[in-house]
C-alpha atoms as a PDB file:
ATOM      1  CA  UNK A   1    -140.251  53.515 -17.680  1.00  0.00           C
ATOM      2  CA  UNK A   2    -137.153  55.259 -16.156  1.00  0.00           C
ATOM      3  CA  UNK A   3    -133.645  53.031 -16.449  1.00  0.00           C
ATOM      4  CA  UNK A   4    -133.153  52.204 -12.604  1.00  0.00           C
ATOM      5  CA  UNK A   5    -130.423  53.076 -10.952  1.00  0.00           C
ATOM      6  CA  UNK A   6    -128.442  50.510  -9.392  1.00  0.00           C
ATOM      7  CA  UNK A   7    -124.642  50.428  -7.504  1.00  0.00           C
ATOM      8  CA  UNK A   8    -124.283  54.051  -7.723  1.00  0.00           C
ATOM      9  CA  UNK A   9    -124.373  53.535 -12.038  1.00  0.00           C
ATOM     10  CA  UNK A  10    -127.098  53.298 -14.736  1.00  0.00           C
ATOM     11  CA  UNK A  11    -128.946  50.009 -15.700  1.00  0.00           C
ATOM     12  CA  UNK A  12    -128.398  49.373 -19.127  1.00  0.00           C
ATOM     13  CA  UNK A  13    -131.626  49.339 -21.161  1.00  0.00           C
ATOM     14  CA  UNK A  14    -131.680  45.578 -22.042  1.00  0.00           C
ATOM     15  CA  UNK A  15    -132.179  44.760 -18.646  1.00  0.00           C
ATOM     16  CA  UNK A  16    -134.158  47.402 -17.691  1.00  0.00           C
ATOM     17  CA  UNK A  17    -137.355  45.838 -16.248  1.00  0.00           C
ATOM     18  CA  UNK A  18    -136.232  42.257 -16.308  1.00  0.00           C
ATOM     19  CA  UNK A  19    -137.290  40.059 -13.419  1.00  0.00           C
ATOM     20  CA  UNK A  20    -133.944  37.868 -13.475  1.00  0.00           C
ATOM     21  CA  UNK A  21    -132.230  41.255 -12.902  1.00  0.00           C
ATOM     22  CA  UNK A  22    -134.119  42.873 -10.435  1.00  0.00           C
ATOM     23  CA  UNK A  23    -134.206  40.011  -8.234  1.00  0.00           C
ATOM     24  CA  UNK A  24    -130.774  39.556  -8.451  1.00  0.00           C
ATOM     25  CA  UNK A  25    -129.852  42.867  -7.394  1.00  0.00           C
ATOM     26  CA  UNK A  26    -133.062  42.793  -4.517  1.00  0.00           C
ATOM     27  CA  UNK A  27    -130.540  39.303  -3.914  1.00  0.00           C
ATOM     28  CA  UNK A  28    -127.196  41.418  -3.806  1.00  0.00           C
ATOM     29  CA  UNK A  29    -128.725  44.076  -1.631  1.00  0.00           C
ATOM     30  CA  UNK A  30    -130.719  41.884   0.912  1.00  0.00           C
ATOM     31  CA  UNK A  31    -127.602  39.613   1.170  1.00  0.00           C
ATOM     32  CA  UNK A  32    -125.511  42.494   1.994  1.00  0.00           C
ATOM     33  CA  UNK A  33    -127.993  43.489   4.740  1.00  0.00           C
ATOM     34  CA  UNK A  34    -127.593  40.192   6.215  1.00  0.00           C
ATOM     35  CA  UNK A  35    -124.616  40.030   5.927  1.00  0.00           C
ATOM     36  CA  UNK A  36    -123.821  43.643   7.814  1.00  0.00           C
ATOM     37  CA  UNK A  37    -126.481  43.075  10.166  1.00  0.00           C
ATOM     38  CA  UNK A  38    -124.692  39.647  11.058  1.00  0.00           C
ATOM     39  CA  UNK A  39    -121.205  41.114  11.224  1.00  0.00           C
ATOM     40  CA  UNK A  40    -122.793  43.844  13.702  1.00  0.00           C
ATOM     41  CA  UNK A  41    -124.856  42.057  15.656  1.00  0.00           C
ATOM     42  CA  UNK A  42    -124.440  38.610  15.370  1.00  0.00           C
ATOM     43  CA  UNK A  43    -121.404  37.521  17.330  1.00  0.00           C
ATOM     44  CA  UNK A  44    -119.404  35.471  15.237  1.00  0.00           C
ATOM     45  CA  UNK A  45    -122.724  33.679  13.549  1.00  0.00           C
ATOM     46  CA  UNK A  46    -123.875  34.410  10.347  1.00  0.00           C
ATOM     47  CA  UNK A  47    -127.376  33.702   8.414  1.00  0.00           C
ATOM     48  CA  UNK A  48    -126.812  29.519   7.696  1.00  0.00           C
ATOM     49  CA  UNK A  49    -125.943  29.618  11.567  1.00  0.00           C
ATOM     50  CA  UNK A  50    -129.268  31.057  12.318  1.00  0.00           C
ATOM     51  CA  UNK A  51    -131.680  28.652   9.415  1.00  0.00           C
ATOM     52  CA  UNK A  52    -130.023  25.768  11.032  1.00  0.00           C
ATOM     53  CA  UNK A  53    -130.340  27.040  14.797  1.00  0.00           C
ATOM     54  CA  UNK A  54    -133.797  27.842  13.455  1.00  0.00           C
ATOM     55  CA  UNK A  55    -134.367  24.126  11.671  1.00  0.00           C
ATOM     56  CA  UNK A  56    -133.622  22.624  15.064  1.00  0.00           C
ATOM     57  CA  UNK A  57    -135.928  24.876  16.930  1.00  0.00           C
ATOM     58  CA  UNK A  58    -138.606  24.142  14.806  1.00  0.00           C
ATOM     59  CA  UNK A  59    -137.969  20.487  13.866  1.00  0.00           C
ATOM     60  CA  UNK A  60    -136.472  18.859  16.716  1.00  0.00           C
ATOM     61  CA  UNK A  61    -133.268  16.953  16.578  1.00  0.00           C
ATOM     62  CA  UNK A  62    -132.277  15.703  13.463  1.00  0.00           C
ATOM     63  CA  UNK A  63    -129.162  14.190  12.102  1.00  0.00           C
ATOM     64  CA  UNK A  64    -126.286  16.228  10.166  1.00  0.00           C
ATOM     65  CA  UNK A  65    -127.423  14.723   6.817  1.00  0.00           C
ATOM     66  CA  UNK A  66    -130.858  15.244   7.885  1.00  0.00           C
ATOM     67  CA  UNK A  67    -130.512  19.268   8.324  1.00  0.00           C
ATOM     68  CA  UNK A  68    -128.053  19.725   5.376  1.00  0.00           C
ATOM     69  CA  UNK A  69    -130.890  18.303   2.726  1.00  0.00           C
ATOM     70  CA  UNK A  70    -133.778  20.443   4.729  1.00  0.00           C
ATOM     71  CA  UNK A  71    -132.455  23.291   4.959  1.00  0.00           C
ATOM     72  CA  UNK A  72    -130.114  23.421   1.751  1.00  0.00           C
ATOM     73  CA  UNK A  73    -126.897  23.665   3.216  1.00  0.00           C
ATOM     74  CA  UNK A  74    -124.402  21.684   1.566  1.00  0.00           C
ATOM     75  CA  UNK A  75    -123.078  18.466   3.637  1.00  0.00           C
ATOM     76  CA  UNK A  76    -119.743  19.910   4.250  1.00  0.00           C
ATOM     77  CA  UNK A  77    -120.691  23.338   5.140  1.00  0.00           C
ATOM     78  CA  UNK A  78    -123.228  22.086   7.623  1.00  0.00           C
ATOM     79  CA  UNK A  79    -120.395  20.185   9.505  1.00  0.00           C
ATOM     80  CA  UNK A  80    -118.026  23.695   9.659  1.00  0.00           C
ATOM     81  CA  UNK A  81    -121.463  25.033  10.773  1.00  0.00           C
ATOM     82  CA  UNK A  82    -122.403  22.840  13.320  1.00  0.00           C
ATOM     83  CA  UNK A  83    -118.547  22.928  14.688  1.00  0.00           C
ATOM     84  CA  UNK A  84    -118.924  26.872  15.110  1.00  0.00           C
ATOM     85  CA  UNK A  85    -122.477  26.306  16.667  1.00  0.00           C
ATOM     86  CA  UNK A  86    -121.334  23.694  19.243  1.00  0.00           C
ATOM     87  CA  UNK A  87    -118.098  25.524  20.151  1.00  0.00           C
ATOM     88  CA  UNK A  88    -120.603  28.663  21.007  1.00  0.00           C
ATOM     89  CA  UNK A  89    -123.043  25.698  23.228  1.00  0.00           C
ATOM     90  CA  UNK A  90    -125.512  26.510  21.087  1.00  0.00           C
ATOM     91  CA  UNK A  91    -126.023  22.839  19.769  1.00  0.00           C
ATOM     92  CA  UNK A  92    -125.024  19.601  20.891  1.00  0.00           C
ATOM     93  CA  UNK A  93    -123.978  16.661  18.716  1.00  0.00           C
ATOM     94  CA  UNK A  94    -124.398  12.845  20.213  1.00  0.00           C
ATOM     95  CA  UNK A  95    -124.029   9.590  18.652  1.00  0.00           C
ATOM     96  CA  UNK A  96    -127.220   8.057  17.406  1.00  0.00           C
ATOM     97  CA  UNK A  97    -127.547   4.699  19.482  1.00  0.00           C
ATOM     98  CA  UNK A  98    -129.064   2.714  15.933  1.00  0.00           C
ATOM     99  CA  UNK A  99    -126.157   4.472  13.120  1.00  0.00           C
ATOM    100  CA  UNK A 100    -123.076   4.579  15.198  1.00  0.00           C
ATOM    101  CA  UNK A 101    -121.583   6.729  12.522  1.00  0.00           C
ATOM    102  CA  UNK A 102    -124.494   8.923  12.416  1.00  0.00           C
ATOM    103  CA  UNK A 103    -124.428  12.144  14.643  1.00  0.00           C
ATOM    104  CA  UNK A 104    -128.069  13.411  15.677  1.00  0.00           C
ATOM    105  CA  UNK A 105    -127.827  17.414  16.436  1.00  0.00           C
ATOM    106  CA  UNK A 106    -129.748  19.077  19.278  1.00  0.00           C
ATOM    107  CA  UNK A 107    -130.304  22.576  19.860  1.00  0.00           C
ATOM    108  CA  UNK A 108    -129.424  23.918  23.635  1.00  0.00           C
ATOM    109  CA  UNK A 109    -130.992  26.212  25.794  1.00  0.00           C
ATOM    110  CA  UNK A 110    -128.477  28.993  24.600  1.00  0.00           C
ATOM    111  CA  UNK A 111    -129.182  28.093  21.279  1.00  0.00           C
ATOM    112  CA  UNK A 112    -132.631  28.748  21.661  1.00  0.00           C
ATOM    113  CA  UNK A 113    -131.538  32.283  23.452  1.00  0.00           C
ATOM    114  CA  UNK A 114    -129.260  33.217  20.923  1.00  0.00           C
ATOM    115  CA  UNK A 115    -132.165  32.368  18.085  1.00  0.00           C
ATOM    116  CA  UNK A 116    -134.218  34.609  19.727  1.00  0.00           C
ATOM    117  CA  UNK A 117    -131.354  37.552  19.015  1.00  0.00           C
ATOM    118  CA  UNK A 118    -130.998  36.441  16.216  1.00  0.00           C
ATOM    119  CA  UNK A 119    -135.005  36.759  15.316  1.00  0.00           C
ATOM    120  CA  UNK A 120    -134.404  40.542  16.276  1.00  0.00           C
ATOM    121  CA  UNK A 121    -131.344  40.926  13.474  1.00  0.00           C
ATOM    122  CA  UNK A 122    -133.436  39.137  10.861  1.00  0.00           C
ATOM    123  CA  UNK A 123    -136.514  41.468  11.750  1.00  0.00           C
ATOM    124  CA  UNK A 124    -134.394  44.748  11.696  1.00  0.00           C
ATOM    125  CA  UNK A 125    -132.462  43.484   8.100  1.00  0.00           C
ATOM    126  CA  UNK A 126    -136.397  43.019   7.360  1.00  0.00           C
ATOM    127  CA  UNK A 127    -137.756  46.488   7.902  1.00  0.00           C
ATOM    128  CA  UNK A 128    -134.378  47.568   6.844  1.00  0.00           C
ATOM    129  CA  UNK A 129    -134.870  45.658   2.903  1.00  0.00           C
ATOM    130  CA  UNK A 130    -138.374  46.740   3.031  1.00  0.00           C
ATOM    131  CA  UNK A 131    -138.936  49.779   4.217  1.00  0.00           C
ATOM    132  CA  UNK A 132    -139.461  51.233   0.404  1.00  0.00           C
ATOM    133  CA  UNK A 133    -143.063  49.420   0.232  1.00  0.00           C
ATOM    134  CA  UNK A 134    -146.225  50.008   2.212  1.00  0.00           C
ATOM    135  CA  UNK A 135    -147.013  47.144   4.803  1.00  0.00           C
ATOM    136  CA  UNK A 136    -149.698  45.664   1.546  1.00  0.00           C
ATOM    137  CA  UNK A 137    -146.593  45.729  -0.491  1.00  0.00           C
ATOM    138  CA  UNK A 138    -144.877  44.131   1.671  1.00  0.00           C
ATOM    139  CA  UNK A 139    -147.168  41.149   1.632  1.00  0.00           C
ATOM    140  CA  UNK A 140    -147.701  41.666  -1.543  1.00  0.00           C
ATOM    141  CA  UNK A 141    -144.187  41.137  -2.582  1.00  0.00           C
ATOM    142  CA  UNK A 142    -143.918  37.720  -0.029  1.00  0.00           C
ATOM    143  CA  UNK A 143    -146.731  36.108  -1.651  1.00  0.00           C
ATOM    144  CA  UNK A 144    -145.515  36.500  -5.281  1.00  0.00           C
ATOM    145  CA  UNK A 145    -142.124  35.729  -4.132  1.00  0.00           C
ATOM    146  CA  UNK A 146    -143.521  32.736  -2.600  1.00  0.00           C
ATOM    147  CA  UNK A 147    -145.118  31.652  -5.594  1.00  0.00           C
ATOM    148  CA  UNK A 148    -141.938  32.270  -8.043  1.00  0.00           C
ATOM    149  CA  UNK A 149    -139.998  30.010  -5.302  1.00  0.00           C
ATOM    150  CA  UNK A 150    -142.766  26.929  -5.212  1.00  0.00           C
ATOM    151  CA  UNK A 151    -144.882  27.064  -8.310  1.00  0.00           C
ATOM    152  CA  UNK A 152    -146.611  23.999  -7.343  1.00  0.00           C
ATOM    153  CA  UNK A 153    -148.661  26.204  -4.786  1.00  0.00           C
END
């Protein structure tokens, strides 16, 4: 097999074909998609903007704590991120009547909007990180992804 190239430089052979690598750099180079495709088109958000936006959406309201463990985020970073989000309208943040120190989240109705842009940025990053691979490689690649992610399923 041919040593891959990579950042403009050669692979060296130790790695060459090693899943760890590979997905790190698929990792570097999908990030950096996001990220670009954020900066461009995203108006000040950025992709933990959009899963929480998107974990709201989907999941109703929820507290801070709540959406940090579900989606990942890390407690503090989901307070910056809410602050951004709410300073856009694109959440709201109330005190929950039975934890008076416990803030439930909501998304708005321009939070829902701006989602929907958002959906648009994710789908062009996806054709963007994909469009190498025929549509069954595509799937493909998602399902044994999947699997390396959850290997309970």
């Amino acid at each position: 097999m041919p040593t891959p190239q990579h950042d403009g430089g050669r692979v060296p052979t130790r790695l060459d074909g090693r899943a760890t690598w590979l997905v790190s750099r698929a990792y570097a180079r999908s990030s950096g998609l996001l990220g670009s495709g954020f900066e461009t088109h995203g108006q000040g958000l950025r992709s933990y903007h959009y899963r929480l936006l998107a974990a709201l959406e989907e999941w109703g309201p929820a507290s801070q704590a709540d959406l940090g463990r579900k989606t990942g985020i890390d407690r503090s970073d989901v307070t910056a991120a809410l602050t951004d989000l709410e300073s856009h309208h694109l959440i709201e943040r109330s005190v929950d009547p039975a934890h008076k120190r416990r803030k439930i989240v909501t998304i708005t109705a321009d939070g829902v909007q701006r989602l929907l842009e958002l959906d648009k940025v994710i789908d062009g990053v996806q054709d963007e990180f994909l469009a190498p691979l025929t549509p069954a490689q595509r799937r493909q690649l998602i399902t044994l992804l999947s699997r390396l992610i959850n290997p309970q399923h």
